[in-house]
N, C-alpha and C. Protein backbone atom coordinates (compact mmCIF):
# COMPACT_ATOMS: atom_id res chain seq x y z
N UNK A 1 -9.00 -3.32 -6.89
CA UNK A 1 -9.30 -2.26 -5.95
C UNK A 1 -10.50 -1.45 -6.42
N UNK A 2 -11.05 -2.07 -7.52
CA UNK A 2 -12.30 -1.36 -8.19
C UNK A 2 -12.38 0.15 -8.44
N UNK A 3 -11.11 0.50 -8.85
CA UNK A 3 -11.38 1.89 -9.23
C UNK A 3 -10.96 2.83 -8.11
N UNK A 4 -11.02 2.21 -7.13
CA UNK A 4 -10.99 3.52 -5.08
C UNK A 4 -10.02 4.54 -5.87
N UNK A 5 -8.65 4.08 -6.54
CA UNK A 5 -7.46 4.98 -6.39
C UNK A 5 -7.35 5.78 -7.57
N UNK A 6 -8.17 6.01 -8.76
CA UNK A 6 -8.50 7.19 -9.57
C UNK A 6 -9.48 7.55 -9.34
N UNK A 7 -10.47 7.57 -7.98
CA UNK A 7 -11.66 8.54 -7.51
C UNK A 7 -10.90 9.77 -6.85
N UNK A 8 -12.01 10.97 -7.17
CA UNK A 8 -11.07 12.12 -6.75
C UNK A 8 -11.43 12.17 -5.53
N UNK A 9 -12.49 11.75 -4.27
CA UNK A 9 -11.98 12.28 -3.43
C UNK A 9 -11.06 11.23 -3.10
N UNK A 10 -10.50 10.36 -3.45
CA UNK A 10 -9.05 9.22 -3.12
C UNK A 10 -7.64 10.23 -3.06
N UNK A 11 -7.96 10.99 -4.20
CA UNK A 11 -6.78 11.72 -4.72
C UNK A 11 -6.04 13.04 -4.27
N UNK A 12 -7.70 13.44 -3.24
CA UNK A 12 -7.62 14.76 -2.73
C UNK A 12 -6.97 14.54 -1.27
N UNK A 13 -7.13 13.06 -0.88
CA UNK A 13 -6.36 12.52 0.28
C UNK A 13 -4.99 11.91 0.13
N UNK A 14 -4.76 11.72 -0.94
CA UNK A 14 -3.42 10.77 -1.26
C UNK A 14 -2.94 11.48 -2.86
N UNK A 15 -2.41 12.78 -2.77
CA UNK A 15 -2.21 13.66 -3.71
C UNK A 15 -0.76 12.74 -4.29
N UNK A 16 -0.08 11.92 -4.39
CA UNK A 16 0.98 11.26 -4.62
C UNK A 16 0.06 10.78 -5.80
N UNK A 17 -0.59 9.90 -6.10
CA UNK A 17 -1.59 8.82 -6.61
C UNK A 17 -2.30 10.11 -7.91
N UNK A 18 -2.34 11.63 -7.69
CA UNK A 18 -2.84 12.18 -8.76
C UNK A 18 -2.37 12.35 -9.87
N UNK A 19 -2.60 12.36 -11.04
CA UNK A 19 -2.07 12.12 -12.19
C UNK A 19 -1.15 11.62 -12.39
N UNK A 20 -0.70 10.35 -11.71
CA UNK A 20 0.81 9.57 -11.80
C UNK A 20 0.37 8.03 -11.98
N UNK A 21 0.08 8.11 -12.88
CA UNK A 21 -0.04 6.87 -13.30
C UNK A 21 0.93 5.43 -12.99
N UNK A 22 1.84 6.09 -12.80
CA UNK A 22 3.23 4.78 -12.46
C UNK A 22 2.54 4.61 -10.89
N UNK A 23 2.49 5.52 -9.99
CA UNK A 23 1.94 5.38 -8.72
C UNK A 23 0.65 4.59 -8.66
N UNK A 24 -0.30 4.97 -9.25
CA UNK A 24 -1.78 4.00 -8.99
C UNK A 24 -1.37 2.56 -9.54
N UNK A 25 -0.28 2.25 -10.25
CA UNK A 25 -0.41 1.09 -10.86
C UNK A 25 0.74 0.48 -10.13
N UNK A 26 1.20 1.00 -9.13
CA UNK A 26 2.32 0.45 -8.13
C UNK A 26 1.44 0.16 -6.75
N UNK A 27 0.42 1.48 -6.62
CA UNK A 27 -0.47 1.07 -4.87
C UNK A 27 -1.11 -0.26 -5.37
N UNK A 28 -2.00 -0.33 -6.71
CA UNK A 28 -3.09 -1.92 -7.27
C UNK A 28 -1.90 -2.87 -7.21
N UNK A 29 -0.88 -2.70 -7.76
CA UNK A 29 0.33 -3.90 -7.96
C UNK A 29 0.71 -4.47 -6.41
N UNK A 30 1.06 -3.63 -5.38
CA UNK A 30 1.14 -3.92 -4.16
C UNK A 30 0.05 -4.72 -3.44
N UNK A 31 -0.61 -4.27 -3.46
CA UNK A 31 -2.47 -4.97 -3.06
C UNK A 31 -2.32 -6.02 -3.49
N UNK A 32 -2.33 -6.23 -4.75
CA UNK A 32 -2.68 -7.68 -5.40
C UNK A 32 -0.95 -8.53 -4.65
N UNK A 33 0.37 -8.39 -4.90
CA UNK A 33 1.17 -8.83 -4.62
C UNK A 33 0.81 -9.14 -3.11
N UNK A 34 0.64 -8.62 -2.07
CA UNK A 34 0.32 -9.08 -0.66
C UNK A 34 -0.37 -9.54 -0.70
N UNK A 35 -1.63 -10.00 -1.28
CA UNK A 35 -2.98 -11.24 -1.48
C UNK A 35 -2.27 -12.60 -1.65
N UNK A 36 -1.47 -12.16 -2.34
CA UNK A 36 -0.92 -13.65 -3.08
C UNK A 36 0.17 -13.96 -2.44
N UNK A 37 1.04 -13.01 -1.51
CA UNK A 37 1.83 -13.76 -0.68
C UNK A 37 1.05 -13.94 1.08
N UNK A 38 -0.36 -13.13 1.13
CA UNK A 38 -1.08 -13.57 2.81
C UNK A 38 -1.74 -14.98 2.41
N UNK A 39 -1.71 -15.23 1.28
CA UNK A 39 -2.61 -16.61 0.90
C UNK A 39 -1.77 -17.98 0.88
N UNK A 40 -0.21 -17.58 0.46
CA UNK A 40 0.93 -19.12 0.30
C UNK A 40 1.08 -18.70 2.02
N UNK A 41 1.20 -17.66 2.64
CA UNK A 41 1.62 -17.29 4.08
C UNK A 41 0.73 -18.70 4.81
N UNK A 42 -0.30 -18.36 4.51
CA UNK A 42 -1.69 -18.88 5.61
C UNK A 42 -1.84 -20.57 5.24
N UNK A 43 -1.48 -20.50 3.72
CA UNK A 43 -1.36 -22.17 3.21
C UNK A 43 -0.94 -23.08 4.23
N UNK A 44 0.50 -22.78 4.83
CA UNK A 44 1.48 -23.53 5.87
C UNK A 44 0.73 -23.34 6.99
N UNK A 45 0.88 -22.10 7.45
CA UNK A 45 0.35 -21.64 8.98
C UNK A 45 -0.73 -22.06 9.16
N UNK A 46 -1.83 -21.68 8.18
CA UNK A 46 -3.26 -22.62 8.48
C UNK A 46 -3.60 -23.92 9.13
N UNK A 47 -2.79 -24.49 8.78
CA UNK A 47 -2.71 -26.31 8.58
C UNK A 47 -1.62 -26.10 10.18
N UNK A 48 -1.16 -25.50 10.46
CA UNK A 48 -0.49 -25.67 11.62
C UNK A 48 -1.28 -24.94 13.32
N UNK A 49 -1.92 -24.10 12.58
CA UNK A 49 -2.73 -23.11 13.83
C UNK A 49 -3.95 -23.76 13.78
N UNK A 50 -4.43 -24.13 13.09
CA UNK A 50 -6.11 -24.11 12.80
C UNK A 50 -6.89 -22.83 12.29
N UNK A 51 -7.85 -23.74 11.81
CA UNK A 51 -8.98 -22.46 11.12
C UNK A 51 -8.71 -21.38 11.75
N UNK A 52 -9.55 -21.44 12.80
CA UNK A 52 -10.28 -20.24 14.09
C UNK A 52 -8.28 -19.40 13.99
N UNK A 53 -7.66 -19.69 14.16
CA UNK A 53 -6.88 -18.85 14.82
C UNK A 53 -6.09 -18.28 13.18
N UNK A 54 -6.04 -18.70 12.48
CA UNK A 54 -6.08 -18.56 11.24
C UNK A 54 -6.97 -17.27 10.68
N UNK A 55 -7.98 -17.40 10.90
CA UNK A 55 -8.86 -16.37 10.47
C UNK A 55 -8.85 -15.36 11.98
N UNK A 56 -8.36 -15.26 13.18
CA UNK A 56 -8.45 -14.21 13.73
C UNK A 56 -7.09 -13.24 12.97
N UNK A 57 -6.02 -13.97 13.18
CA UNK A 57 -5.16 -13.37 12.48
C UNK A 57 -5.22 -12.17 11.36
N UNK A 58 -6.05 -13.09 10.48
CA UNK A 58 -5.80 -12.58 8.70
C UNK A 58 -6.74 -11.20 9.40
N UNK A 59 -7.75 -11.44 10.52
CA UNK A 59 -9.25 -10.29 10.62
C UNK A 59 -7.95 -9.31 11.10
N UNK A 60 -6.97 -9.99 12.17
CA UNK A 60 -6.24 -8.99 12.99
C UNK A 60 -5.40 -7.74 11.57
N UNK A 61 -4.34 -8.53 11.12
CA UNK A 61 -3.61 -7.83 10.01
C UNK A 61 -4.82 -7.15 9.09
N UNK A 62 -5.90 -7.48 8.73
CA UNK A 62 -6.81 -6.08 8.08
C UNK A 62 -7.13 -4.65 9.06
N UNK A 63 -7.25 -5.52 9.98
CA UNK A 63 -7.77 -4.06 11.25
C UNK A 63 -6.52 -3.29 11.18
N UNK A 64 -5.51 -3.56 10.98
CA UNK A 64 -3.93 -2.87 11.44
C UNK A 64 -4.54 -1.80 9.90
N UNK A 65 -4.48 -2.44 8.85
CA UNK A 65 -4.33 -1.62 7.49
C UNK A 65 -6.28 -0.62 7.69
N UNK A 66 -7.02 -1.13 7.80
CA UNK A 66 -8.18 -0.05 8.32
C UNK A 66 -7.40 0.65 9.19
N UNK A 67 -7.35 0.88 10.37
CA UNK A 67 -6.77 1.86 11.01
C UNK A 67 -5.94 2.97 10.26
N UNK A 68 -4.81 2.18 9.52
CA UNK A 68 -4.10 3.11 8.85
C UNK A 68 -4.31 4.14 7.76
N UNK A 69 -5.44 3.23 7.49
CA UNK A 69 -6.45 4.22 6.25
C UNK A 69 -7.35 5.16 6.89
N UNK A 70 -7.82 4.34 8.21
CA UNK A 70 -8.99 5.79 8.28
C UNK A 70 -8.22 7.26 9.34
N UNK A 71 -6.93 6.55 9.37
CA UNK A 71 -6.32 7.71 9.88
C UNK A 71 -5.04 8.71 9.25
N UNK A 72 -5.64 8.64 7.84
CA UNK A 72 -4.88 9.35 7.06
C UNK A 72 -5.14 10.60 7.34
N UNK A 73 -4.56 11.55 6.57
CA UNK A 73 -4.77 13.02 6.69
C UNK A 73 -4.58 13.89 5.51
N UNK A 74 -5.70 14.69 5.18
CA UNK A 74 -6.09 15.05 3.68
C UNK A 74 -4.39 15.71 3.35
N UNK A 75 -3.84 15.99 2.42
CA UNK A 75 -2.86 16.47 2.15
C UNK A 75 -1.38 16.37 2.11
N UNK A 76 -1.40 14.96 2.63
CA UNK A 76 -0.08 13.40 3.46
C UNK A 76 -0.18 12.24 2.69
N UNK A 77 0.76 11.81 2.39
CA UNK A 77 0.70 10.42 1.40
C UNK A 77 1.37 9.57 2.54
N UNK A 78 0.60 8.64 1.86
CA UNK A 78 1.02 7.02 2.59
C UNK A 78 2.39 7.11 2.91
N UNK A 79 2.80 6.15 4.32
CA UNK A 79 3.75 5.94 4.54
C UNK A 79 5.12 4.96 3.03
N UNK A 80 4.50 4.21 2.54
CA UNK A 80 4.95 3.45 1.31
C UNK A 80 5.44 4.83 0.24
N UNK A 81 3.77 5.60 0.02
CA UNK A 81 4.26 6.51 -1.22
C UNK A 81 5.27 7.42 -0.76
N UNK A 82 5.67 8.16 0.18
CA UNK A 82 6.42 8.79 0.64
C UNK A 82 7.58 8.46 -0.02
N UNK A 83 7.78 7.16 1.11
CA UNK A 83 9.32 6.53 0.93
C UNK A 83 9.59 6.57 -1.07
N UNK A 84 8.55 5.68 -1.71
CA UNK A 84 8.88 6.14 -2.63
C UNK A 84 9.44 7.44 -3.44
N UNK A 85 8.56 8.60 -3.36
CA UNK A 85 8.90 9.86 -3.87
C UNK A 85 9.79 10.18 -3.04
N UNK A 86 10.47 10.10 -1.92
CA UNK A 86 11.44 10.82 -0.96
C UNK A 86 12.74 9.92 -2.04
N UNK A 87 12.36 8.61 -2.14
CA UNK A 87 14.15 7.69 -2.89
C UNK A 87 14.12 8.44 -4.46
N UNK A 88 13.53 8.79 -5.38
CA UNK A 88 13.28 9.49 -6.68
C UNK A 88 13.88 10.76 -6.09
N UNK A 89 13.28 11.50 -5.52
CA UNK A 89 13.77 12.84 -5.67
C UNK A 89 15.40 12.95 -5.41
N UNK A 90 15.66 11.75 -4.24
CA UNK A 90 17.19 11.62 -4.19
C UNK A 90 17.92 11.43 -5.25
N UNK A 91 17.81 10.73 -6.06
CA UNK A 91 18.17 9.78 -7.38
C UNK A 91 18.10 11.26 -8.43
N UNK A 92 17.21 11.94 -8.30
CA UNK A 92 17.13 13.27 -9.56
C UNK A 92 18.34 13.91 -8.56
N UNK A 93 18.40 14.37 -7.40
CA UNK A 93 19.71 15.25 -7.00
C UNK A 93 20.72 15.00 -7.56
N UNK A 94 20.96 13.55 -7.39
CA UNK A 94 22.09 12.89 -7.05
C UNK A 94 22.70 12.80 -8.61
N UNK A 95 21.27 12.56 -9.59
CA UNK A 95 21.28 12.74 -11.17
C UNK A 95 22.05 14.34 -11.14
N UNK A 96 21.73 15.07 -10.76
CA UNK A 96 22.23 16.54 -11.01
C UNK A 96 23.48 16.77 -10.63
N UNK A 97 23.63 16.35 -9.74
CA UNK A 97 25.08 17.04 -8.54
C UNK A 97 25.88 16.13 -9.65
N UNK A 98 25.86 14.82 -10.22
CA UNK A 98 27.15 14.06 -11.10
C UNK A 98 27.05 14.67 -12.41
N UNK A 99 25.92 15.58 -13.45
CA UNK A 99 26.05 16.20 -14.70
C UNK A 99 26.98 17.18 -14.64
């Protein structure tokens, strides 16, 4: 991801990702993990659709994730990081309410 997700203005939009190191190395881990499963995906399907419809596809599923990026909003974390920090903070309650 060349760096995008420890640039600060990355960070000033996706405040989840700031100084949390477990987080930037879970958004790069995700990225790379969906490469390597849109690539065994397209292996089969390729060979069954053809090129051309093959590559509208893969263009289609990037446009979905552009969209979603350029319509973030400074001060809002990703739908993914959310869910993450929303299941943790449960897990620390839930840690408390049983001590």
């Amino acid at each position: 991801m060349s760096g995008i997700s420890t640039a600060k203005p990355f960070s000033n939009v996706f405040e989840a990702n700031r100084d949390n190191s477990t987080m930037q190395g879970t958004v790069t881990a995700i990225y790379e993990i969906g490469c390597l499963f849109g690539a065994m995906f397209i292996l089969g399907v390729g060979d069954l659709l053809g090129r051309r419809i093959a590559i509208i596809m893969g263009g289609a599923i990037m446009l979905i994730g552009v969209i979603i990026q350029v319509t973030s909003v400074v001060g809002t974390t990703p739908f993914a990081a959310d869910c993450w920090e929303s299941s943790r903070d449960e897990k620390k309650t839930l840690d408390r309410q049983q001590s």
